[in-house]
C-alpha atoms as a PDB file:
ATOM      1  CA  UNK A   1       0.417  32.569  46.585  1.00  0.00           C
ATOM      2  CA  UNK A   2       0.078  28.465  46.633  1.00  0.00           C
ATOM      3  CA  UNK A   3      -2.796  26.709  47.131  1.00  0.00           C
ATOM      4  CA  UNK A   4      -1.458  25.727  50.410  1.00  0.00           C
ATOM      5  CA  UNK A   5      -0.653  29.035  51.507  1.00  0.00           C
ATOM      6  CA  UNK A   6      -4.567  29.657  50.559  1.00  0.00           C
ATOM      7  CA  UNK A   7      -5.606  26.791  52.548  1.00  0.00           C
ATOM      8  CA  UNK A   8      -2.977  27.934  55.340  1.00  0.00           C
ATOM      9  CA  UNK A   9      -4.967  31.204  55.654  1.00  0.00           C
ATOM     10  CA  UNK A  10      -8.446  30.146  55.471  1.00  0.00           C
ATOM     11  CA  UNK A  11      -8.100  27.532  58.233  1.00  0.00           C
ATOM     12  CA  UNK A  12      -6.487  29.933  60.586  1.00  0.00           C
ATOM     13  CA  UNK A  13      -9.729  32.783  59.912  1.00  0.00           C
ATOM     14  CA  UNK A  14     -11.879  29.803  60.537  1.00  0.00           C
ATOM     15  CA  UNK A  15      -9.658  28.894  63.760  1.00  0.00           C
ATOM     16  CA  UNK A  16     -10.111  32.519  64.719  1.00  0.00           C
ATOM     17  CA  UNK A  17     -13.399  32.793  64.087  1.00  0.00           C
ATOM     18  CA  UNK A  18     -14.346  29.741  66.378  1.00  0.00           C
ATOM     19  CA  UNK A  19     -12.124  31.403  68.913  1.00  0.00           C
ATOM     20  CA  UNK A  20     -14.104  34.290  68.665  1.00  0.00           C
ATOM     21  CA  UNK A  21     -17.180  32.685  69.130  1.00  0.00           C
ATOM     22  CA  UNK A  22     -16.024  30.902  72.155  1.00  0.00           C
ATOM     23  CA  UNK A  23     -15.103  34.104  73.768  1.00  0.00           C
ATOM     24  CA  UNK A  24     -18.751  35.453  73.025  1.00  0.00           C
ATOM     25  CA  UNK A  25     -20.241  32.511  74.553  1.00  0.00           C
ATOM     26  CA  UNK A  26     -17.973  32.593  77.816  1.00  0.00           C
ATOM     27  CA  UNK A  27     -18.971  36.385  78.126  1.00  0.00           C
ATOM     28  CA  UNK A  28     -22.422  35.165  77.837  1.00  0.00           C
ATOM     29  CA  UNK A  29     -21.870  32.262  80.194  1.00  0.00           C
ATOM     30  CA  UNK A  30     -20.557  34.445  82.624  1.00  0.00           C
ATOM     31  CA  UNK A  31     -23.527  37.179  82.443  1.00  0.00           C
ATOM     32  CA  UNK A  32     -26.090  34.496  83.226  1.00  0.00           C
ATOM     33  CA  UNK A  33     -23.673  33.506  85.598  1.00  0.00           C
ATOM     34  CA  UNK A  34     -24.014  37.531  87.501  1.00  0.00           C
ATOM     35  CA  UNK A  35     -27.694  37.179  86.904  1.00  0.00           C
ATOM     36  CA  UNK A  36     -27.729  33.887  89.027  1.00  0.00           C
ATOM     37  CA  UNK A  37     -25.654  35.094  92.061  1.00  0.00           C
ATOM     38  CA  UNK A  38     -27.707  38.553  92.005  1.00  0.00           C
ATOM     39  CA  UNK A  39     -30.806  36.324  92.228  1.00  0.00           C
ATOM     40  CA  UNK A  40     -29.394  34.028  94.960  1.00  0.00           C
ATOM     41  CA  UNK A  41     -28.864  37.595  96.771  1.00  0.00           C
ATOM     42  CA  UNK A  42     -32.315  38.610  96.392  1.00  0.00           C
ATOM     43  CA  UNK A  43     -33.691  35.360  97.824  1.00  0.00           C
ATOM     44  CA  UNK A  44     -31.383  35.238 100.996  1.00  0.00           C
ATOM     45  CA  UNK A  45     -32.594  38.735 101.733  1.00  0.00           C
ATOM     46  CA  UNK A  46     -36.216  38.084 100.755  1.00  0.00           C
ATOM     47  CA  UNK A  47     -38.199  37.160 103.992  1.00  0.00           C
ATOM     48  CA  UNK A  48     -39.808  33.905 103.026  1.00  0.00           C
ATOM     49  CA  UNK A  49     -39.960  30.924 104.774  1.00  0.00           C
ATOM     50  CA  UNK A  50     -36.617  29.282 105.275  1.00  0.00           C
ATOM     51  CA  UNK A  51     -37.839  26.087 103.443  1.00  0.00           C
ATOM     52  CA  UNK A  52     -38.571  27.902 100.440  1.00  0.00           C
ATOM     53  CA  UNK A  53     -35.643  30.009 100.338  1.00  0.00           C
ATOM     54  CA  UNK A  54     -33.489  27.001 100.601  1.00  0.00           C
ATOM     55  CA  UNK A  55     -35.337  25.401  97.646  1.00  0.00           C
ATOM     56  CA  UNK A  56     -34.508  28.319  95.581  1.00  0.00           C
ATOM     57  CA  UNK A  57     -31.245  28.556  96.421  1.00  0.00           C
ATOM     58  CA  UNK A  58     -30.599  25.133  95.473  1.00  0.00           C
ATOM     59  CA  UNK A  59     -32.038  25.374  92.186  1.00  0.00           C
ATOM     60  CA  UNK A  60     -30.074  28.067  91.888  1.00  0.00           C
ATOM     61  CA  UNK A  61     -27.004  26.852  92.225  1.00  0.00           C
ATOM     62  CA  UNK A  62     -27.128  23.760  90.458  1.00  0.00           C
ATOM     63  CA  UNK A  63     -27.892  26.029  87.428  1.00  0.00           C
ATOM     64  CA  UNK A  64     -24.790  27.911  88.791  1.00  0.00           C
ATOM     65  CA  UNK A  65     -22.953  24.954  88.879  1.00  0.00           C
ATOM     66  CA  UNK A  66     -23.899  23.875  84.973  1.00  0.00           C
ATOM     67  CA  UNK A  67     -22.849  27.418  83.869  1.00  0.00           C
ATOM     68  CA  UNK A  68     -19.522  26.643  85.488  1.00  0.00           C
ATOM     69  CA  UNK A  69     -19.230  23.258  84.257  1.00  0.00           C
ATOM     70  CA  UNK A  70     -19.979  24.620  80.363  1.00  0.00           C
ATOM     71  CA  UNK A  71     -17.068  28.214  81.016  1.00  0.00           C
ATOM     72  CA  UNK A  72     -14.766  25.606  81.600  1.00  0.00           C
ATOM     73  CA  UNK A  73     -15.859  23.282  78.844  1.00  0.00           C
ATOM     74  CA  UNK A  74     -15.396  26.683  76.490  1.00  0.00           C
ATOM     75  CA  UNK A  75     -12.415  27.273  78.110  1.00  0.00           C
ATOM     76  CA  UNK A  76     -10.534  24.238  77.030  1.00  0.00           C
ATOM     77  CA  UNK A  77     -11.879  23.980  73.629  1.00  0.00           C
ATOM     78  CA  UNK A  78     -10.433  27.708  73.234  1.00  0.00           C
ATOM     79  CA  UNK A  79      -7.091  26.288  74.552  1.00  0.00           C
ATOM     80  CA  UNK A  80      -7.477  23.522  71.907  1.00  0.00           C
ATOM     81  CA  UNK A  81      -7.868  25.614  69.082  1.00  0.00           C
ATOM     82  CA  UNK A  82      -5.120  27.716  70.117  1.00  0.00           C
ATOM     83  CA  UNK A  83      -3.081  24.619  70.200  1.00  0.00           C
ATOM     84  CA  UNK A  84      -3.908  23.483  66.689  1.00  0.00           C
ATOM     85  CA  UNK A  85      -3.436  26.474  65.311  1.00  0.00           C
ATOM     86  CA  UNK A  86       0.127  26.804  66.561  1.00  0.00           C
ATOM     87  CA  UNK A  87       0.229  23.197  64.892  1.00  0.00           C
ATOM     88  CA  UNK A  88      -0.855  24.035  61.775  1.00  0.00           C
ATOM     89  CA  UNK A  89       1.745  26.948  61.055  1.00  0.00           C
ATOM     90  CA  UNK A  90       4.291  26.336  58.703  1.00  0.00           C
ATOM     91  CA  UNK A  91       7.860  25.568  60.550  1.00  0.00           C
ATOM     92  CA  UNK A  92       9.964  29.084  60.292  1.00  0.00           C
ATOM     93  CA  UNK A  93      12.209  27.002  58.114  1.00  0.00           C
ATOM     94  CA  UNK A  94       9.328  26.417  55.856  1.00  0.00           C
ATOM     95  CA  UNK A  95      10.715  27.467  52.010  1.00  0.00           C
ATOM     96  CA  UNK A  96       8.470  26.097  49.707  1.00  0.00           C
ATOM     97  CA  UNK A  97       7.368  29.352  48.733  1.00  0.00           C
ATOM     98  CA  UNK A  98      10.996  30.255  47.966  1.00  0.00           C
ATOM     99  CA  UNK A  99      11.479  27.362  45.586  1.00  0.00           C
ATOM    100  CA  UNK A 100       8.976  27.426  43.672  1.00  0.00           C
ATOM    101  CA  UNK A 101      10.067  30.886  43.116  1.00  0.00           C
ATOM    102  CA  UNK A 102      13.631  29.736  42.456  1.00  0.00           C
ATOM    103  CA  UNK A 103      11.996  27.288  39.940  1.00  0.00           C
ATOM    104  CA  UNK A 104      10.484  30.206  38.154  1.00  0.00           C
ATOM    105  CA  UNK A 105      13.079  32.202  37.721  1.00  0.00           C
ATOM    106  CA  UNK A 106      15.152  29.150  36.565  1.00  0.00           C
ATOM    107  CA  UNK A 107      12.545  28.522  33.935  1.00  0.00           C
ATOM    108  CA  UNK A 108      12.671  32.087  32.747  1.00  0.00           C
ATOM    109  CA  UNK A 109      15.993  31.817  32.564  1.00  0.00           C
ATOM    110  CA  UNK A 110      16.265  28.629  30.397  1.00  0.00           C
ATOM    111  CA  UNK A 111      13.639  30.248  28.292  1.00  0.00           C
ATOM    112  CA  UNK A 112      15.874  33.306  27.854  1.00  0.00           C
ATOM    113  CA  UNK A 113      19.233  31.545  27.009  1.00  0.00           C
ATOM    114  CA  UNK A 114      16.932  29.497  24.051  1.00  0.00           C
ATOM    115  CA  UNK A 115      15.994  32.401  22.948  1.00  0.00           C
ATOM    116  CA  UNK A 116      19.681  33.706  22.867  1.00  0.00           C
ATOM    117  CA  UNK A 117      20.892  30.993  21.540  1.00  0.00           C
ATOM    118  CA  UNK A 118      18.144  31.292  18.371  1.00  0.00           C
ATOM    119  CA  UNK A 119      19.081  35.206  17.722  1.00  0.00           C
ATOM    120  CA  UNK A 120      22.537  33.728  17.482  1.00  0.00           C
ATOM    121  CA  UNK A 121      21.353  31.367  14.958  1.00  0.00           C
ATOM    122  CA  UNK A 122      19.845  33.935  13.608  1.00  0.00           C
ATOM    123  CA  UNK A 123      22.893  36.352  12.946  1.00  0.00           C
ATOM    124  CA  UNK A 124      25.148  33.386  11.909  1.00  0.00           C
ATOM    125  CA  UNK A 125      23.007  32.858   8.910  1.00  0.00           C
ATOM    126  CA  UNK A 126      22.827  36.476   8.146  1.00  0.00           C
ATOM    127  CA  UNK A 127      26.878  36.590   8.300  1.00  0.00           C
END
């Protein structure tokens, strides 16, 4: 394995792991997000004074309303990482790895036919 091939693979577990990490904080997002709307329940039931309910309600869902704003701001950073990590893939047609393995066995091969060519040296002087 290259050194890009290492770098290849440690970007995308880091482009995973951010993924990952998004995902937890949507699910998070979007438990506060229950919590909120179970709450706004509660106070439309609740038998207080209209004035205060509405109050409540408003606060409510302006906190509601960030939650949704930051989901969607997690959402599109997800779909950017996703992007640039289908960016960063080598092409299918990639085949560096194959010639530099072409390049080795060449070598070996050179080195062989040197070797060859001193073990017939070798036996001509016997001769």
């Amino acid at each position: 394995m290259n050194i890009s091939s290492v770098l290849s693979s440690t970007s995308t577990i880091n482009s995973f792991s951010t993924v990952n990490n998004n995902n937890d904080e949507i699910s998070q997002l979007e438990k506060q997000k229950a919590k909120l709307q179970a709450k706004l329940q509660k106070i439309n039931q609740s038998k207080e004074d209209e004035k205060t309910k509405q109050e409540k309600i408003n606060q409510i869902q302006m906190q509601i309303q960030q939650i949704d704003a930051e989901i969607q701001q997690k959402k599109a950073e997800k779909s950017e990482q996703k992007q640039n990590n289908v960016q960063q893939k080598p092409p299918i047609g990639d085949h560096s790895n194959e010639m530099s393995s072409k390049n080795g066995v060449n070598s070996l091969a050179k080195s062989n036919d040197s070797k060859d060519e001193s073990l017939g040296d070798a036996i001509d002087v016997l001769a």
